[in-house]
C-alpha atoms as a PDB file:
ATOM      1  CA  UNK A   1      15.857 -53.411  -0.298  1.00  0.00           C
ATOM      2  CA  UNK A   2      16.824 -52.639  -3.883  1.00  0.00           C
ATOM      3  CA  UNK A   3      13.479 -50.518  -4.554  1.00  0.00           C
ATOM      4  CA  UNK A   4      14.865 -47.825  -1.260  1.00  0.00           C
ATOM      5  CA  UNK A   5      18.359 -48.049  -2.808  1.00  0.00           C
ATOM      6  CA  UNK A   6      17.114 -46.776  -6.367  1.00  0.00           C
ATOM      7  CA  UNK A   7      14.934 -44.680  -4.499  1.00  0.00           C
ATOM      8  CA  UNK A   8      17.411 -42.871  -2.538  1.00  0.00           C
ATOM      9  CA  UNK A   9      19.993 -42.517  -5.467  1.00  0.00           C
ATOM     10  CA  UNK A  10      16.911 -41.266  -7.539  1.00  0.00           C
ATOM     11  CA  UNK A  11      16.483 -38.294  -4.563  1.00  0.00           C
ATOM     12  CA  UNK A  12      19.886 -37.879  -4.722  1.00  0.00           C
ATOM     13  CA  UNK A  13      19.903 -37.208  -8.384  1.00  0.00           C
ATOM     14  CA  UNK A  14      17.260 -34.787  -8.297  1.00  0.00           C
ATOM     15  CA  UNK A  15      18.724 -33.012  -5.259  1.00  0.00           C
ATOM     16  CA  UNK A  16      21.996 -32.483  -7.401  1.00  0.00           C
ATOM     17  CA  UNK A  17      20.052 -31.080 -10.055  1.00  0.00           C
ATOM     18  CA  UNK A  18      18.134 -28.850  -8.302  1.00  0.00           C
ATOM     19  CA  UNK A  19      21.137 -27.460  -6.453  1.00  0.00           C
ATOM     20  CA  UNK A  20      22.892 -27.086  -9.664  1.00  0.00           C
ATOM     21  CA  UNK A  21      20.139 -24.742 -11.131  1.00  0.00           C
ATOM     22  CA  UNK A  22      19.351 -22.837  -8.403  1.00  0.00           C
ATOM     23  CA  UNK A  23      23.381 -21.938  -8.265  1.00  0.00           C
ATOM     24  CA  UNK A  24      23.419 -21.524 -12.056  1.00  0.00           C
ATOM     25  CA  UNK A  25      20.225 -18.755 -11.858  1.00  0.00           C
ATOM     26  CA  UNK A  26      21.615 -16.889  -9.021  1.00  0.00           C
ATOM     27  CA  UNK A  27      23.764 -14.826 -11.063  1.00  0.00           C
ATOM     28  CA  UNK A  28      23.946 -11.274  -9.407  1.00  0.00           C
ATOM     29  CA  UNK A  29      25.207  -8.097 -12.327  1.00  0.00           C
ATOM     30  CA  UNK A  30      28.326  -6.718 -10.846  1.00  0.00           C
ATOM     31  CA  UNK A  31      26.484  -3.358 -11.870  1.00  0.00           C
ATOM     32  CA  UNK A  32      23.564  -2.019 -12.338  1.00  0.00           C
ATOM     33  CA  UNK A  33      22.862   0.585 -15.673  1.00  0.00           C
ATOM     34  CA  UNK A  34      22.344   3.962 -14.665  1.00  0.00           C
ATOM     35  CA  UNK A  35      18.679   5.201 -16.024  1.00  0.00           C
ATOM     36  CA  UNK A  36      18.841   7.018 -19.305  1.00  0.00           C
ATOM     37  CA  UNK A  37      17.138  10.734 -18.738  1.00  0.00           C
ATOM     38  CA  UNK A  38      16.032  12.385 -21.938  1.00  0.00           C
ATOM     39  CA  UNK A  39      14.301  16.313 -22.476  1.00  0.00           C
ATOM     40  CA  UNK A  40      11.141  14.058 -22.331  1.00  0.00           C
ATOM     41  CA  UNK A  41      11.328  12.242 -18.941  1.00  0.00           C
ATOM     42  CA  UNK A  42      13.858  14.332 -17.387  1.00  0.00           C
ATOM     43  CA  UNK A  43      11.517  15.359 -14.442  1.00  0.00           C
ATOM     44  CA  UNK A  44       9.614  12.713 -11.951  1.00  0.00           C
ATOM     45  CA  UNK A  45       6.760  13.624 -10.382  1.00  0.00           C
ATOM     46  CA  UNK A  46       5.780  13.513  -7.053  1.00  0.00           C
ATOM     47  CA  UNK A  47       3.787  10.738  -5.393  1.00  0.00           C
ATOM     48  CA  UNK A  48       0.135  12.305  -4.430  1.00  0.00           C
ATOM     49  CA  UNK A  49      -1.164  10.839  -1.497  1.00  0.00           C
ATOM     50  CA  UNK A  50      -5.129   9.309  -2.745  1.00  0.00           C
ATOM     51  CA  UNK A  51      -6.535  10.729   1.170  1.00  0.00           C
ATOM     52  CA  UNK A  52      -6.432  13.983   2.109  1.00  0.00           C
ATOM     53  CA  UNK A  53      -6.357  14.822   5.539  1.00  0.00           C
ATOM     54  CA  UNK A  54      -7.024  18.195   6.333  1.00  0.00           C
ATOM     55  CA  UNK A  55      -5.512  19.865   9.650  1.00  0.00           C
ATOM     56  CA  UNK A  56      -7.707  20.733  12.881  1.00  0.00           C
ATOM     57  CA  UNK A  57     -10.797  23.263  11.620  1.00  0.00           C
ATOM     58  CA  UNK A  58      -9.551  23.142   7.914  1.00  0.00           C
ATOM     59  CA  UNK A  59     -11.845  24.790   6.246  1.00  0.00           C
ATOM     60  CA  UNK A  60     -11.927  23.421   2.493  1.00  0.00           C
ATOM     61  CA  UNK A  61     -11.941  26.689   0.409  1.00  0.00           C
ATOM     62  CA  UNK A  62     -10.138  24.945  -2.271  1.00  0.00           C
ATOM     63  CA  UNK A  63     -11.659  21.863  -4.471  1.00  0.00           C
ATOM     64  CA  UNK A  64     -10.508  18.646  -3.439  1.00  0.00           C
ATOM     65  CA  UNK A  65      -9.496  16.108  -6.578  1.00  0.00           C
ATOM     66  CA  UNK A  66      -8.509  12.378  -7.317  1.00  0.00           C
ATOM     67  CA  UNK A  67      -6.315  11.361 -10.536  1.00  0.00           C
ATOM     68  CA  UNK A  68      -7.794  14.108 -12.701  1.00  0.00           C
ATOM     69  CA  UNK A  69     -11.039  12.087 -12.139  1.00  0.00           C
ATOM     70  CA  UNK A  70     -13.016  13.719  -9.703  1.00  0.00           C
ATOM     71  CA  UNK A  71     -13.138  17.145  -7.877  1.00  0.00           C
ATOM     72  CA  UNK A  72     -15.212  18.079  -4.897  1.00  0.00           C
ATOM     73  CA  UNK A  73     -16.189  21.055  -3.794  1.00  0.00           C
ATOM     74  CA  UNK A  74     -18.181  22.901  -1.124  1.00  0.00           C
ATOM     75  CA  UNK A  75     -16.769  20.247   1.414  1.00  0.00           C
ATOM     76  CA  UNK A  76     -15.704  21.805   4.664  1.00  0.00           C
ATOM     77  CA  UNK A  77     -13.671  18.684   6.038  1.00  0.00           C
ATOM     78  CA  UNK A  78     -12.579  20.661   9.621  1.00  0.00           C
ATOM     79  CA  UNK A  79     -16.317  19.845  10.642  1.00  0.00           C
ATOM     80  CA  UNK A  80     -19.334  18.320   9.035  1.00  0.00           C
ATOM     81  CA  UNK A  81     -23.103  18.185  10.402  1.00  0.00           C
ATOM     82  CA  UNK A  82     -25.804  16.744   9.097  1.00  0.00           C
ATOM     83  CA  UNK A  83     -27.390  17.050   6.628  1.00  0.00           C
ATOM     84  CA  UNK A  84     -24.112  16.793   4.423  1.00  0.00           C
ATOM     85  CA  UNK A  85     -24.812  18.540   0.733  1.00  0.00           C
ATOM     86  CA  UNK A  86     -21.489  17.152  -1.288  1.00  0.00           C
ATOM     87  CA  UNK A  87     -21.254  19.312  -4.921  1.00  0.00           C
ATOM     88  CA  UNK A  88     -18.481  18.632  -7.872  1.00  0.00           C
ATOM     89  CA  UNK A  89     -17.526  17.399 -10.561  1.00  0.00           C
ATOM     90  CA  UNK A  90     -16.774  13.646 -11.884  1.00  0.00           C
ATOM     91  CA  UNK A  91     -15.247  12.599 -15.137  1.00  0.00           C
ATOM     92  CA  UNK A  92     -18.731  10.336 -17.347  1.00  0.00           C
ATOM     93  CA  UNK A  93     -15.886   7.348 -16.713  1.00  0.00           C
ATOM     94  CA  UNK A  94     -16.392   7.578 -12.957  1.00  0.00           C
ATOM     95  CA  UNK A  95     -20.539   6.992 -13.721  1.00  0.00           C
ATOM     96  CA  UNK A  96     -22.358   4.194 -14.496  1.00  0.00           C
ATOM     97  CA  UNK A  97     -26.342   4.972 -15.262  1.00  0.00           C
ATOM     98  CA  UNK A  98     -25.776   8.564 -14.116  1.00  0.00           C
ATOM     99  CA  UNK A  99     -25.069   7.939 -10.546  1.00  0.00           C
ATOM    100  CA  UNK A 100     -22.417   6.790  -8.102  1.00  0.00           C
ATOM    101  CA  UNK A 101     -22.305   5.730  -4.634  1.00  0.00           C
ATOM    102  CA  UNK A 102     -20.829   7.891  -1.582  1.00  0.00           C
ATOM    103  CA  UNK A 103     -20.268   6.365   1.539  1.00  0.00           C
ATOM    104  CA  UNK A 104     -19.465   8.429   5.171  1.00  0.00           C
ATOM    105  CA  UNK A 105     -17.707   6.052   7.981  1.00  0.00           C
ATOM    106  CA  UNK A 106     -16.627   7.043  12.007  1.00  0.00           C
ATOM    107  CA  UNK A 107     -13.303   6.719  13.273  1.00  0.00           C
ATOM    108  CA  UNK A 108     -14.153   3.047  13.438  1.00  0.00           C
ATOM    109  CA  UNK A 109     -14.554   2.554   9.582  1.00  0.00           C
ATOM    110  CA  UNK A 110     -18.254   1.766  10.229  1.00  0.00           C
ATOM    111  CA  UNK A 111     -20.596   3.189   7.648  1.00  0.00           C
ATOM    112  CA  UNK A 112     -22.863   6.061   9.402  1.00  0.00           C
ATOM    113  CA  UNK A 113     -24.429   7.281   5.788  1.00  0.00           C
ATOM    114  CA  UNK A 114     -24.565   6.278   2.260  1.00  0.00           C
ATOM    115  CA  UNK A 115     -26.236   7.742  -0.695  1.00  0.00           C
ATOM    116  CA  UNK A 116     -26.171   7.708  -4.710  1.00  0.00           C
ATOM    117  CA  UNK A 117     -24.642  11.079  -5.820  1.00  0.00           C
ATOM    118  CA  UNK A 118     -26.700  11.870  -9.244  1.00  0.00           C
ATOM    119  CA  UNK A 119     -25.056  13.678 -11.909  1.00  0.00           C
ATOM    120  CA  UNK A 120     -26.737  16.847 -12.959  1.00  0.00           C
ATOM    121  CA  UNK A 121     -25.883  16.771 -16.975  1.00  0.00           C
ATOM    122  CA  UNK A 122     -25.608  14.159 -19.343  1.00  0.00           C
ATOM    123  CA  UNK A 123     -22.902  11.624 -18.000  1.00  0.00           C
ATOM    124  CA  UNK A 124     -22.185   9.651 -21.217  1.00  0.00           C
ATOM    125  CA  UNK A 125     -18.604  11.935 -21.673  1.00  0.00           C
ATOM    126  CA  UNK A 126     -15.020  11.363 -20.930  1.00  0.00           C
ATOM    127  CA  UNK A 127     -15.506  15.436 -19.615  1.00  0.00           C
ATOM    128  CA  UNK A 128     -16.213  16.505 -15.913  1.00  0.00           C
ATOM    129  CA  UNK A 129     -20.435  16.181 -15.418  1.00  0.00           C
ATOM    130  CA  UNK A 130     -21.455  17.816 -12.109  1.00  0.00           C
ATOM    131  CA  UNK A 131     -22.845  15.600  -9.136  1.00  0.00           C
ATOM    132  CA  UNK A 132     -24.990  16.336  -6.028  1.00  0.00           C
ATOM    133  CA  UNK A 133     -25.611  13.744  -3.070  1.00  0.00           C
ATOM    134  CA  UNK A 134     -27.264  14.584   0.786  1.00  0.00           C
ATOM    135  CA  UNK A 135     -26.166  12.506   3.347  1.00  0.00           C
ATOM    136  CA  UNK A 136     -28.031  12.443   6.539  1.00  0.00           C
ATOM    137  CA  UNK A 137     -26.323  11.407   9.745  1.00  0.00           C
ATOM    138  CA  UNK A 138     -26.212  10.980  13.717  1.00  0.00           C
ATOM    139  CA  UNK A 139     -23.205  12.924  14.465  1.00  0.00           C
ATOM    140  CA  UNK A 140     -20.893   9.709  16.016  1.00  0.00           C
ATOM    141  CA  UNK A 141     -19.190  12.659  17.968  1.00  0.00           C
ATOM    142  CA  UNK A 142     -20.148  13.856  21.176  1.00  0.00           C
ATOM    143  CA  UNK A 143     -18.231  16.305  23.346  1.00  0.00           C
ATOM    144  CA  UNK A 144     -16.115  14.701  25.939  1.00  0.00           C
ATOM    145  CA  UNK A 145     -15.562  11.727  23.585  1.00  0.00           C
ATOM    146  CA  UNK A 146     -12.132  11.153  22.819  1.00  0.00           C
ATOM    147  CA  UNK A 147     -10.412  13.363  20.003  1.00  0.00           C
ATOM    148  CA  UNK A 148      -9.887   9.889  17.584  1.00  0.00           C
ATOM    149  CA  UNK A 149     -13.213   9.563  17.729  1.00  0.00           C
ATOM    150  CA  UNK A 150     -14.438  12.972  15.594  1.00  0.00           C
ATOM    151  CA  UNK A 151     -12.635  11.935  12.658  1.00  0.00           C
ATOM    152  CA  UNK A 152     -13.922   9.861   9.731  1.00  0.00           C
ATOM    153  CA  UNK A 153     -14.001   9.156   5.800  1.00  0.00           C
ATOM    154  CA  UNK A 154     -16.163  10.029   2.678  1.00  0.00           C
ATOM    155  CA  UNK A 155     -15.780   7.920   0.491  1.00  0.00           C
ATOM    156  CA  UNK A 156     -16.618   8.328  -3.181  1.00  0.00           C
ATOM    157  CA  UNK A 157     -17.063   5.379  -5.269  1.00  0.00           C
ATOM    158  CA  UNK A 158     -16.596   4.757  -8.999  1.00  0.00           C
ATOM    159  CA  UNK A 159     -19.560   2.781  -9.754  1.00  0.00           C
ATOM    160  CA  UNK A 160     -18.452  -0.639 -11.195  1.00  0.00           C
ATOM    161  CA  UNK A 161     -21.449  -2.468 -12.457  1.00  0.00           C
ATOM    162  CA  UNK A 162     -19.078  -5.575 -13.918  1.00  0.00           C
ATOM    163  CA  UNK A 163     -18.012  -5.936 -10.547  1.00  0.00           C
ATOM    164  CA  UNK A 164     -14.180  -6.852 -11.319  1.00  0.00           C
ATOM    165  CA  UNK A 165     -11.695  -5.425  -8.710  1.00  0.00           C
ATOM    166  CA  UNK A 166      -9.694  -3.915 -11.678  1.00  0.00           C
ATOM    167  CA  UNK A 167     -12.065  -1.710 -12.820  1.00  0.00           C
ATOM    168  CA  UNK A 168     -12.923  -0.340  -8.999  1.00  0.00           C
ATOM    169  CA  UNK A 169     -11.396   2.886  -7.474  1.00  0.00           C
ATOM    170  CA  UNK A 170     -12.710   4.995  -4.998  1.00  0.00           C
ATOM    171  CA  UNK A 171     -11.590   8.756  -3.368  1.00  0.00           C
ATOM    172  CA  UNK A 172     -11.027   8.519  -0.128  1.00  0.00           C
ATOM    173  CA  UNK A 173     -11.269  12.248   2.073  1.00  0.00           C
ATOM    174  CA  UNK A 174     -10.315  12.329   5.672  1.00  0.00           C
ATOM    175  CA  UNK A 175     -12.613  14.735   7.427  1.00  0.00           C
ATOM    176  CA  UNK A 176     -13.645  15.808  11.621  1.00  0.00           C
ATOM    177  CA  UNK A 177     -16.765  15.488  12.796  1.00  0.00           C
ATOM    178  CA  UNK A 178     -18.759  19.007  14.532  1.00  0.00           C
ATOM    179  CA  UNK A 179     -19.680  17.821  18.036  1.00  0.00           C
ATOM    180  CA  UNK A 180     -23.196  16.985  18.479  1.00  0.00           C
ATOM    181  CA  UNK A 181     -25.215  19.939  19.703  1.00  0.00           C
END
């Protein structure tokens, strides 16, 4: 009977203890300091969206890029066919052995194509090196399938040979499907 008394006042104790710091570290500032803005950091930018998603029958006439990383071009994203030729430009960083992979998904996120995009110049540079990669497909749209359904992703990958999720990143373009003919 003595060894549950102790214990209780023991619980007690601790209970009044950690009450007691949780109301001592709960201290709210009455205000909070207004950011200093100097010539330097006067502007913020704007947050850039990593997918594009281009409108009904966009067609791509513009380069497409990622964090001053990438660029694509040639990409017409209102309606790909097969074969797919995708053409730009990749900072040496985003290359590991020359080459990077480049995935295309359906609607579903299931992976229709893949390939190794190969760079075209010598890729050990912090500068742009130009890529290729063909990607060969079975058009997952057919007419009279619902509209959700021509839509899908390219996905170009950095190629991470360590294999840590901090060093990954990827570019991520939304682009329609042509209907199958």
């Amino acid at each position: 009977m003595k060894n549950i008394v102790l214990f209780a006042l023991l619980l007690i104790i601790l209970g009044g203890i950690v009450w007691q710091y949780q109301e001592n570290n709960n201290v709210v500032p009455e205000e909070v300091p207004e950011p200093i803005v100097t010539k330097e950091n006067n502007t913020i930018p704007e947050k850039v969206s990593d997918t594009i998603t281009p409108e009904e029958n966009e067609n791509v006439s513009t380069p497409l890029a990622y964090k001053d990383v990438i660029v694509v071009r040639n990409l017409n994203t209102g309606g790909i066919t097969s074969p797919l030729i995708i053409e730009g430009e990749a900072r040496g960083t985003w290359y590991f052995e020359a080459s990077f992979p480049v995935v295309l998904t359906n609607w579903d996120g299931l992976i229709i194509a893949q390939g190794i995009a190969q760079a075209q110049s010598d890729w050990m540079t912090e500068e742009y090196v130009p890529f290729e990669v063909t990607l060969t497909f079975e058009p997952p749209y057919r007419p009279g399938d619902p509209d959700f359904m021509q839509r899908g992703s390219l996905i170009l990958q950095k190629d991470n040979p360590s294999g840590l999720p901090e060093n990954d990143d990827a570019f991520e373009i939304t682009v329609m499907f042509a209907p199958a003919q």
